[in-house]
PDB file of N, CA and C in Angstrom:
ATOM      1  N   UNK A   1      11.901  -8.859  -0.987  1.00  0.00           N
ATOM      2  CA  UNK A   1      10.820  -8.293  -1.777  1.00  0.00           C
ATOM      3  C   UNK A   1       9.753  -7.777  -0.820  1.00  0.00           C
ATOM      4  N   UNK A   2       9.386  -6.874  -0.740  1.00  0.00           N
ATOM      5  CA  UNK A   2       8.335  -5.846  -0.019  1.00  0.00           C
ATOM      6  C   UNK A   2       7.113  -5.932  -0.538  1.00  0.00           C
ATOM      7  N   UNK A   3       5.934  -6.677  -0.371  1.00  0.00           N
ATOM      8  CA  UNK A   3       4.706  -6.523  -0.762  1.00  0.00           C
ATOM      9  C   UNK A   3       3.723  -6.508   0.400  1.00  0.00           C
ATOM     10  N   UNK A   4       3.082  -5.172  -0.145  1.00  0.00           N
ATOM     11  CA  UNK A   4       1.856  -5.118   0.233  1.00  0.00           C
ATOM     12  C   UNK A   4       0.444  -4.559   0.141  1.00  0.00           C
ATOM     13  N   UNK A   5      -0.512  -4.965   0.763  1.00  0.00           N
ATOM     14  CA  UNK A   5      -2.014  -5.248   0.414  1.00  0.00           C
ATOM     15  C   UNK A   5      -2.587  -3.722   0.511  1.00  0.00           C
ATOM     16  N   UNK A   6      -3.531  -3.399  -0.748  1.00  0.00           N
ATOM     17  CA  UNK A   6      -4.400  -2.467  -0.477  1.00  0.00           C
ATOM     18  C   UNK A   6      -5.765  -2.862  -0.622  1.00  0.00           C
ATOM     19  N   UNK A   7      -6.492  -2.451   0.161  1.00  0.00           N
ATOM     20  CA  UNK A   7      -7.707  -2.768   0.319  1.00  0.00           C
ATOM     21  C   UNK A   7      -8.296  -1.225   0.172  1.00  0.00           C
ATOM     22  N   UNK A   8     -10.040  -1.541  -0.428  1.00  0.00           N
ATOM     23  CA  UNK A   8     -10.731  -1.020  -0.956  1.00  0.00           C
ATOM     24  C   UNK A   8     -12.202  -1.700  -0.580  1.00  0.00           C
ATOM     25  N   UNK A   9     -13.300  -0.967  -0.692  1.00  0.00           N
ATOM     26  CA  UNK A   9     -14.477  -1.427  -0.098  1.00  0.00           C
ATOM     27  C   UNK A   9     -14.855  -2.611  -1.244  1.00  0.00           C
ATOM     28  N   UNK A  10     -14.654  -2.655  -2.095  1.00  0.00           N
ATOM     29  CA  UNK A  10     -15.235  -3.527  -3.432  1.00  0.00           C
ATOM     30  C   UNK A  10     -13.785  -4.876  -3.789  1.00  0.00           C
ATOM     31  N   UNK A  11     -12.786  -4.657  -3.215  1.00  0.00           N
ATOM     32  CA  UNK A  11     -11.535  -5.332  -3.196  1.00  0.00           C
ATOM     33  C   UNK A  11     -10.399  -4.514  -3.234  1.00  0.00           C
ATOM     34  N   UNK A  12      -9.318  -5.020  -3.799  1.00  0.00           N
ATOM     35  CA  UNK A  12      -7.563  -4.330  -3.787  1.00  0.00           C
ATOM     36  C   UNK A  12      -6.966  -5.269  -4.371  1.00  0.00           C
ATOM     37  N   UNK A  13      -5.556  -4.940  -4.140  1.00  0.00           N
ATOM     38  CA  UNK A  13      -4.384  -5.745  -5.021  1.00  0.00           C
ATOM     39  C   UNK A  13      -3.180  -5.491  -3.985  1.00  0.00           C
ATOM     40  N   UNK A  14      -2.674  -6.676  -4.155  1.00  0.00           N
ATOM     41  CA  UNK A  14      -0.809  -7.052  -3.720  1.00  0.00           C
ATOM     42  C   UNK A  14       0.021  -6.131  -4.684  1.00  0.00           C
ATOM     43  N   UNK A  15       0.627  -5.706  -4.097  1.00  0.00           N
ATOM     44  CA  UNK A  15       1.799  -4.884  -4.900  1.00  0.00           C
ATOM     45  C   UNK A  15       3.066  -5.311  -3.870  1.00  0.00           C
ATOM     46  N   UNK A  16       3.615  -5.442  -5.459  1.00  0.00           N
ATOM     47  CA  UNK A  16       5.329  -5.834  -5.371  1.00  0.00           C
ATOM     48  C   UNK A  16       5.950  -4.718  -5.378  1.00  0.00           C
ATOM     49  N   UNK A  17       7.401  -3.845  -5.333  1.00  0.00           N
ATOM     50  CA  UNK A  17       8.051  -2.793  -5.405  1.00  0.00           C
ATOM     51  C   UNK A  17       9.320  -3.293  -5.484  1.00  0.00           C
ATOM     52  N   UNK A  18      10.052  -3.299  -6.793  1.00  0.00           N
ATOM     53  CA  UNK A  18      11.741  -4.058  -6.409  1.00  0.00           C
ATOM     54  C   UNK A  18      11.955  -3.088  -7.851  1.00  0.00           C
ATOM     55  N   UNK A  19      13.090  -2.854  -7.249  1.00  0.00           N
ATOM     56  CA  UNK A  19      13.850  -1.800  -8.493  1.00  0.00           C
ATOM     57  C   UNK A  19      13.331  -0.918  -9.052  1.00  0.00           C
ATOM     58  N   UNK A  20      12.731  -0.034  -8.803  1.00  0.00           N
ATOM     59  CA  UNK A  20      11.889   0.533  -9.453  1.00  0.00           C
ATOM     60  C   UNK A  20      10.565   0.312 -10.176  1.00  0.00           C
ATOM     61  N   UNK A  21      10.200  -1.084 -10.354  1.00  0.00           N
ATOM     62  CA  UNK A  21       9.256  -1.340 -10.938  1.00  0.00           C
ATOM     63  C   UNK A  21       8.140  -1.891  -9.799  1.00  0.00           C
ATOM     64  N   UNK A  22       6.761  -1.981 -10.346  1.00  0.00           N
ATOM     65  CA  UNK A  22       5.618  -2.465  -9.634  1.00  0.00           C
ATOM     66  C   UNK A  22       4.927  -3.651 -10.554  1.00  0.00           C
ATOM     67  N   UNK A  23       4.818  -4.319  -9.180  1.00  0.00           N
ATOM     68  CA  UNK A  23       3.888  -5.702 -10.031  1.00  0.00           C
ATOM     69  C   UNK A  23       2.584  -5.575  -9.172  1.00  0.00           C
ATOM     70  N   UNK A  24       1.476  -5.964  -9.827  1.00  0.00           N
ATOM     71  CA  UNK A  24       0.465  -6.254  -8.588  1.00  0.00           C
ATOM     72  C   UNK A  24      -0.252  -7.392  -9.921  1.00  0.00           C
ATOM     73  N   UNK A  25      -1.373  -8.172  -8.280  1.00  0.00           N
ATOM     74  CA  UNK A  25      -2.484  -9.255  -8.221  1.00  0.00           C
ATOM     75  C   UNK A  25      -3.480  -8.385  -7.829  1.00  0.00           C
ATOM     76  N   UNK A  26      -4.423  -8.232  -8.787  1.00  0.00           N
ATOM     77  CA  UNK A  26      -5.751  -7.444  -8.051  1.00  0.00           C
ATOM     78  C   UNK A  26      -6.712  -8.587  -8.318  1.00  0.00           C
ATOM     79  N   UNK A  27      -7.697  -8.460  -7.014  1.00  0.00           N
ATOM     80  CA  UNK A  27      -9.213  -8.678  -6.622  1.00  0.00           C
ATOM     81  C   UNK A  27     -10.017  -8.187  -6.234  1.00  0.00           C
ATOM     82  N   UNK A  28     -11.311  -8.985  -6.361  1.00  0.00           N
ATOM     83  CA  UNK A  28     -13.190  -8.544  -6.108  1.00  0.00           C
ATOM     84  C   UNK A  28     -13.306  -9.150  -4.762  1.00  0.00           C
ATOM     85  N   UNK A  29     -13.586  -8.261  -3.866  1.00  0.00           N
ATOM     86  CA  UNK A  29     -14.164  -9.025  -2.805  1.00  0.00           C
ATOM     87  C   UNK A  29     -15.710  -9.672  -3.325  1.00  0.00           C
ATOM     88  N   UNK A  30     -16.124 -10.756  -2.985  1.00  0.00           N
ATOM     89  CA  UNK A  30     -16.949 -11.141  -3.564  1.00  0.00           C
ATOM     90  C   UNK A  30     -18.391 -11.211  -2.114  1.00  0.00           C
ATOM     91  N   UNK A  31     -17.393 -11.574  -0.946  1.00  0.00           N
ATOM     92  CA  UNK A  31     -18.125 -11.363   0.265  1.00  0.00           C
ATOM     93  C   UNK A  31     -16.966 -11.274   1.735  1.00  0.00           C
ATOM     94  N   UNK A  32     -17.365 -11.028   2.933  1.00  0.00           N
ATOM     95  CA  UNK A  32     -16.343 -11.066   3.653  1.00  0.00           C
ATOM     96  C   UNK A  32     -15.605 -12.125   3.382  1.00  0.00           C
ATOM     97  N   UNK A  33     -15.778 -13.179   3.269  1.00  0.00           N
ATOM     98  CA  UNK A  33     -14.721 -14.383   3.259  1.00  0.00           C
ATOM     99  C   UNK A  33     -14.608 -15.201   2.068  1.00  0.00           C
ATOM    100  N   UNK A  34     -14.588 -14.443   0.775  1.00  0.00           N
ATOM    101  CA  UNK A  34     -14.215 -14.998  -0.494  1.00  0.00           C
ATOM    102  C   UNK A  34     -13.859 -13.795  -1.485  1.00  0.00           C
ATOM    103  N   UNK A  35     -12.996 -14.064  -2.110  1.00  0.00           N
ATOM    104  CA  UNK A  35     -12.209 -13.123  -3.062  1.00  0.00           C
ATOM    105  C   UNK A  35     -12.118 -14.129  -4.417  1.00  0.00           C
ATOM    106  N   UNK A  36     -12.145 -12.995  -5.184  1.00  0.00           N
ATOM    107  CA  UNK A  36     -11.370 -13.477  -6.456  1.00  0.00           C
ATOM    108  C   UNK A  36     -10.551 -12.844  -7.115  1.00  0.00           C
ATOM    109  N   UNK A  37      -9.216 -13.530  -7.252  1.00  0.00           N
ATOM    110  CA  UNK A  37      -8.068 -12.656  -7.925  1.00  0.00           C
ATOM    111  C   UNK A  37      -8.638 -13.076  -9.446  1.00  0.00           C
ATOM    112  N   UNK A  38      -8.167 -11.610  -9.868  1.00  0.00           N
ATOM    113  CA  UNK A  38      -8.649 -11.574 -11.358  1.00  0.00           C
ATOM    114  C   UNK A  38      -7.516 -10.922 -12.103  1.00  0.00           C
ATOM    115  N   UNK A  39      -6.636 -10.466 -12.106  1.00  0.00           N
ATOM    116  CA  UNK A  39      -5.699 -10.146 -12.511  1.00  0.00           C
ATOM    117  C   UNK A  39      -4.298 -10.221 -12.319  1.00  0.00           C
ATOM    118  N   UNK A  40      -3.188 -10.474 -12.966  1.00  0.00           N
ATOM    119  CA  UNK A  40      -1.878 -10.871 -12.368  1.00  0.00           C
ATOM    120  C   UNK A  40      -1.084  -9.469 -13.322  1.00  0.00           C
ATOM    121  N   UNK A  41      -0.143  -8.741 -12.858  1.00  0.00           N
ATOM    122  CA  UNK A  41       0.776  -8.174 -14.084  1.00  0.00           C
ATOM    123  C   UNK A  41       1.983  -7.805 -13.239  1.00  0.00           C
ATOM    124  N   UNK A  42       2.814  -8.204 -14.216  1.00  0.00           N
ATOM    125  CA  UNK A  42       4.282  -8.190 -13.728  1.00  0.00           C
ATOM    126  C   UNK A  42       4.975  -7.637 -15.208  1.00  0.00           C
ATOM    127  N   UNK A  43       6.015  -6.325 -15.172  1.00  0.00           N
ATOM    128  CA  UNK A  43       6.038  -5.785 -15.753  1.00  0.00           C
ATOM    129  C   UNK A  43       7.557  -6.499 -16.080  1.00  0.00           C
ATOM    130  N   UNK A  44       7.642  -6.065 -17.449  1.00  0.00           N
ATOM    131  CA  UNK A  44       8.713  -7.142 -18.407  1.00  0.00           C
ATOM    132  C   UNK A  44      10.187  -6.840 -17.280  1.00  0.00           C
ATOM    133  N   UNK A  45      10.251  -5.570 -16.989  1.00  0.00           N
ATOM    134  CA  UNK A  45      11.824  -5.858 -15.944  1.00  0.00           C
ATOM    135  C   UNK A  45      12.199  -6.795 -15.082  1.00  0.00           C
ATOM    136  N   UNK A  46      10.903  -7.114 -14.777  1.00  0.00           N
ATOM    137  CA  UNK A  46      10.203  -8.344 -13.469  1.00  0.00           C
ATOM    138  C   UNK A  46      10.214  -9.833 -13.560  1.00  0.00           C
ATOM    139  N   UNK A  47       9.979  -9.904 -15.241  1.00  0.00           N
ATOM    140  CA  UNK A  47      10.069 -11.371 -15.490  1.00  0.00           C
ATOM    141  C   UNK A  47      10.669 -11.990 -15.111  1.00  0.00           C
ATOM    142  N   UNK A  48      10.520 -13.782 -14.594  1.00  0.00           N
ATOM    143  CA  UNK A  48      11.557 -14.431 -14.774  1.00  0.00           C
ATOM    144  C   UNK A  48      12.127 -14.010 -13.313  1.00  0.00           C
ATOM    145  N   UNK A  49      11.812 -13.619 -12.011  1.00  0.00           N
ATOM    146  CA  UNK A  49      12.265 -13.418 -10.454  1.00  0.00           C
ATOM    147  C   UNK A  49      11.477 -13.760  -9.812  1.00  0.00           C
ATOM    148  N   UNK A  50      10.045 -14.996  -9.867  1.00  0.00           N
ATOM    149  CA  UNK A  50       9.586 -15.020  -9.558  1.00  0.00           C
ATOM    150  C   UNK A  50       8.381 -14.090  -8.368  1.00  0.00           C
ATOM    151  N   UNK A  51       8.096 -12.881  -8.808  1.00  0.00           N
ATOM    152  CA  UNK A  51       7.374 -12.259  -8.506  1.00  0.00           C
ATOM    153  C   UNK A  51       5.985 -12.491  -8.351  1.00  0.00           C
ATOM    154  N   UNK A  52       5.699 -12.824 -10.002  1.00  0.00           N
ATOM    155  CA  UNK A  52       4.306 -13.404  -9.602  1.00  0.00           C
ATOM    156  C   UNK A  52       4.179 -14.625  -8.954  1.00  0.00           C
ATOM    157  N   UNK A  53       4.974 -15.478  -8.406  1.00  0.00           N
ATOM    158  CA  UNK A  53       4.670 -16.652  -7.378  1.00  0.00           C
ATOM    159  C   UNK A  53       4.501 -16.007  -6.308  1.00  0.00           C
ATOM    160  N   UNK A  54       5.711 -14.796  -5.678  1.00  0.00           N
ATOM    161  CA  UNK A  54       5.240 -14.521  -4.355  1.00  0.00           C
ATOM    162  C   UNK A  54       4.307 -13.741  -4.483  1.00  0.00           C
ATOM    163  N   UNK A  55       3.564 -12.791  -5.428  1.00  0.00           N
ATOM    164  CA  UNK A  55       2.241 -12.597  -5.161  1.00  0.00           C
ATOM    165  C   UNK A  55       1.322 -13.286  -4.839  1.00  0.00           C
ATOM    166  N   UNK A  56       1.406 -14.618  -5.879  1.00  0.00           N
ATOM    167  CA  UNK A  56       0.291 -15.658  -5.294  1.00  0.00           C
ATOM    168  C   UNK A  56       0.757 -15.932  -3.924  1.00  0.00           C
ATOM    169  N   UNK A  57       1.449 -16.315  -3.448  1.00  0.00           N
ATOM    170  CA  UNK A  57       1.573 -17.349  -2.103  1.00  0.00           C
ATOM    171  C   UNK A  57       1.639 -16.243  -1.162  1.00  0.00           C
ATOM    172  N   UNK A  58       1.457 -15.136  -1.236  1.00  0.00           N
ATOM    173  CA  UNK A  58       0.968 -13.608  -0.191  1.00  0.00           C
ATOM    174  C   UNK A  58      -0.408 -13.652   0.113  1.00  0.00           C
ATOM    175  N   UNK A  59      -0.744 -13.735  -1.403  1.00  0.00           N
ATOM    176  CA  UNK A  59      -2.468 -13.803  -1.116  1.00  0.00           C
ATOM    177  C   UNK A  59      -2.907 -15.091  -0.533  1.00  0.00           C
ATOM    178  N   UNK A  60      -2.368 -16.503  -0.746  1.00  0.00           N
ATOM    179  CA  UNK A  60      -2.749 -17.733  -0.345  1.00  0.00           C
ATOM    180  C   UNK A  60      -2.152 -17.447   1.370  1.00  0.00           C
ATOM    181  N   UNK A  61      -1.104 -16.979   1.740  1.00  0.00           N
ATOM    182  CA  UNK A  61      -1.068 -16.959   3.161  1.00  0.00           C
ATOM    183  C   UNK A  61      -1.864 -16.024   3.826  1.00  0.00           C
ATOM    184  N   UNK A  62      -2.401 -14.992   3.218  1.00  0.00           N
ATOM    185  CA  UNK A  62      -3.712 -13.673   3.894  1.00  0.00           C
ATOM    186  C   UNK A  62      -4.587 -14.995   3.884  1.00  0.00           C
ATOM    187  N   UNK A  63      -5.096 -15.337   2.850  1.00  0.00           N
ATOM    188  CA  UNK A  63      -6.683 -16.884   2.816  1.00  0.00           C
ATOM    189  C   UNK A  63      -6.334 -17.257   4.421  1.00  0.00           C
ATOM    190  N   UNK A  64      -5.497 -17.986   4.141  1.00  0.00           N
ATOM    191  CA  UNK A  64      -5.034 -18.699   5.250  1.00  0.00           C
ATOM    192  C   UNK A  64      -5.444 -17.928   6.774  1.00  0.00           C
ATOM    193  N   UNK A  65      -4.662 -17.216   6.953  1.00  0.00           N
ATOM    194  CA  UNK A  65      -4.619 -16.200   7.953  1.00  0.00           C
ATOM    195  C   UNK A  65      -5.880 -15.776   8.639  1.00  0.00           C
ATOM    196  N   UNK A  66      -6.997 -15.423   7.503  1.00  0.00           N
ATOM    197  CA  UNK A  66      -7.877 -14.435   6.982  1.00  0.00           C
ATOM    198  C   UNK A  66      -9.055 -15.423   7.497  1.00  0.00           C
ATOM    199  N   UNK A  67      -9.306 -17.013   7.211  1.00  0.00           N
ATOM    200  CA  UNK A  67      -9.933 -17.955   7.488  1.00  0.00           C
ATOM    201  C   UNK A  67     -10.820 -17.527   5.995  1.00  0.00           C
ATOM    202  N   UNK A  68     -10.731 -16.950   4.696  1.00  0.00           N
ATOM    203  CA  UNK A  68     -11.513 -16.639   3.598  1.00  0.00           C
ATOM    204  C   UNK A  68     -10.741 -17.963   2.375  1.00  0.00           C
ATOM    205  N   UNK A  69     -11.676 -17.536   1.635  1.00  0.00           N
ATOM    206  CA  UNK A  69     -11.086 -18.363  -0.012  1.00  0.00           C
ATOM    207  C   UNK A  69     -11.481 -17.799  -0.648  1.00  0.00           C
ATOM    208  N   UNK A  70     -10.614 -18.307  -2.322  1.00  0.00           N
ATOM    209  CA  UNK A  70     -10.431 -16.806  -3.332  1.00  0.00           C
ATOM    210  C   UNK A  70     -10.954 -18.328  -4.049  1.00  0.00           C
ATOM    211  N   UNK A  71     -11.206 -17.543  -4.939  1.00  0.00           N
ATOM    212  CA  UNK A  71     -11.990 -18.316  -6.439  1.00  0.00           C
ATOM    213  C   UNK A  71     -10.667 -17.210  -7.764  1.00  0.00           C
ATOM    214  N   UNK A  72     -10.160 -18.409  -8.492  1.00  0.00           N
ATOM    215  CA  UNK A  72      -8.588 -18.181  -8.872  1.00  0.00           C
ATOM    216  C   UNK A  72      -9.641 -18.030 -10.368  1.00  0.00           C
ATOM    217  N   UNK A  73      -9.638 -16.430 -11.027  1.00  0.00           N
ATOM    218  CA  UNK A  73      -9.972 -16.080 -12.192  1.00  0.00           C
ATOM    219  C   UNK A  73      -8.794 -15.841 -13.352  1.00  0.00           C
ATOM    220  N   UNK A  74      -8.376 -15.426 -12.712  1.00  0.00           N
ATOM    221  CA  UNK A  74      -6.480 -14.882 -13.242  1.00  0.00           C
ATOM    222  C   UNK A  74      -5.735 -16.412 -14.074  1.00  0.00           C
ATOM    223  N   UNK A  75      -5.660 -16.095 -15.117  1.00  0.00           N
ATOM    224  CA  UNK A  75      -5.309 -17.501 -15.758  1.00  0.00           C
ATOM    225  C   UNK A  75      -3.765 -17.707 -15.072  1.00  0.00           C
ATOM    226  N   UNK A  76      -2.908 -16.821 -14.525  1.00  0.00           N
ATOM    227  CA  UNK A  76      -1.890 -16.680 -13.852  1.00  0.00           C
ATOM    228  C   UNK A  76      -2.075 -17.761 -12.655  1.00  0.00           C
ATOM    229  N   UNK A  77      -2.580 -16.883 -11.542  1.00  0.00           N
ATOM    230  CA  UNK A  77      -3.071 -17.325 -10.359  1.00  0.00           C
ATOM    231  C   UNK A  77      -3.697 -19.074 -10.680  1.00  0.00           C
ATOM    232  N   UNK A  78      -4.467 -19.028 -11.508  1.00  0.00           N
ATOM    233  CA  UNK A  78      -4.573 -20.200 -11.649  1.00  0.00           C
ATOM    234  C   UNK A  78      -3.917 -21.535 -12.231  1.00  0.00           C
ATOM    235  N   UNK A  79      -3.103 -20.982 -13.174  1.00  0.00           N
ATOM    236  CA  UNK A  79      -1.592 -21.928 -12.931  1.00  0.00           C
ATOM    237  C   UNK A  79      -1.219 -22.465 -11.935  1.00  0.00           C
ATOM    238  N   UNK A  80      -1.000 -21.159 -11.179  1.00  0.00           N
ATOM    239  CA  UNK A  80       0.245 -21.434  -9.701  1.00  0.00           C
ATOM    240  C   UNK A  80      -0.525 -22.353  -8.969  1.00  0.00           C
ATOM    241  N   UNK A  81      -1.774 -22.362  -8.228  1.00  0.00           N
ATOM    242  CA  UNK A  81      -2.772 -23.383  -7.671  1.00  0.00           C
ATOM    243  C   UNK A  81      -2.572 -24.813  -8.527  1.00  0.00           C
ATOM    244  N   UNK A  82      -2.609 -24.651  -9.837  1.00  0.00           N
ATOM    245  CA  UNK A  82      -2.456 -26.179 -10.361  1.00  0.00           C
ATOM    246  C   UNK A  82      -1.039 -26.759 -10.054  1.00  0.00           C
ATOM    247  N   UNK A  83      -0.028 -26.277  -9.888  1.00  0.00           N
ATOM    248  CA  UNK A  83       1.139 -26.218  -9.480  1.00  0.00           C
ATOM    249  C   UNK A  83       1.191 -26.475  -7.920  1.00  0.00           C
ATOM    250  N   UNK A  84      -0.204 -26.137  -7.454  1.00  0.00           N
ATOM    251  CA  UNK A  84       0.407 -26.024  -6.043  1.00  0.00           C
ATOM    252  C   UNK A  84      -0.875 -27.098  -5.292  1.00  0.00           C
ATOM    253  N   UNK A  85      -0.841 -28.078  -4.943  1.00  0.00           N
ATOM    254  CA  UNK A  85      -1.902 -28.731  -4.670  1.00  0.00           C
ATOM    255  C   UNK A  85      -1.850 -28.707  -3.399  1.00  0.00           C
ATOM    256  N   UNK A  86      -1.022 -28.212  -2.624  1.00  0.00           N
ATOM    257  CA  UNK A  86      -1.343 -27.624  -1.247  1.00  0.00           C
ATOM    258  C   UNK A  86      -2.171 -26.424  -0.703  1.00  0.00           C
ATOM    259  N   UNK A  87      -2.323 -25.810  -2.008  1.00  0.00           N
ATOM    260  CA  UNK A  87      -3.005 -25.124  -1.957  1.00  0.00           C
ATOM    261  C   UNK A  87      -4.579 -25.046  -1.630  1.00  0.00           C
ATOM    262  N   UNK A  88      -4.962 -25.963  -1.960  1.00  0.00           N
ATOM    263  CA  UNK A  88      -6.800 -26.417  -2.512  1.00  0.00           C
ATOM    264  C   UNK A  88      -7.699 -25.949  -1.313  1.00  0.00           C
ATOM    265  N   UNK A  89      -6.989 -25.770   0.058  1.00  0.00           N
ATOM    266  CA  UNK A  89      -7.846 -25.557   0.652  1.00  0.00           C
ATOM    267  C   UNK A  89      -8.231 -24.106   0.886  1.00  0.00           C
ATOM    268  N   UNK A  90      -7.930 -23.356   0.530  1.00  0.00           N
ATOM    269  CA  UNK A  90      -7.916 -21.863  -0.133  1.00  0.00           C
ATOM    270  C   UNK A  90      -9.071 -21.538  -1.161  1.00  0.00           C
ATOM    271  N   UNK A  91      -9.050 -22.542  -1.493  1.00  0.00           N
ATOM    272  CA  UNK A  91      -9.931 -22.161  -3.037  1.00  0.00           C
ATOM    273  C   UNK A  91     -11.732 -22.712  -2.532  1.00  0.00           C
ATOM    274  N   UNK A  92     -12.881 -21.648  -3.298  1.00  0.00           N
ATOM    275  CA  UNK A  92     -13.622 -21.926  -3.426  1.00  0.00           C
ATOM    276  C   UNK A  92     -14.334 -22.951  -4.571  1.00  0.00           C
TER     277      UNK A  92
END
């Protein structure tokens, strides 16, 4: 699966590309080193391939990477974090 980040002065989104279809996670930069994903969409061909997990855990390894934390708005995104308690240190 091929994803990747566009950035924008105000934030961007992860985009997925598999078969023809596109999924993306968009966010607000909120400051250099905090984001908030606010949106998840994965389009019905997509369901069910876990897509939207590796969106989340793309953006949780950029946090990582990045030395930033996202504040999880996306009722999506915020699943996957409750799911993922390795996660926490990511989060604002």
């Amino acid at each position: 699966m091929n994803i990747r980040r566009e950035e924008t002065q105000s934030g961007g989104r992860y985009v997925a590309e598999i078969d023809g279809y596109y999924a993306e996670m968009t966010y607000s930069r909120a400051s250099p080193r905090l984001i908030i994903i606010d949106h998840t969409g994965v389009p019905d061909g997509l369901r069910g391939k876990g897509v939207g997990q590796a969106l989340a855990l793309h953006a949780v390894e950029d946090a990582r990477k990045g030395g930033w934390k996202i504040i999880p708005l996306c009722p999506f995104f915020k699943s996957q974090v409750e799911r993922h308690p390795d996660w926490q240190d990511i989060l604002q």
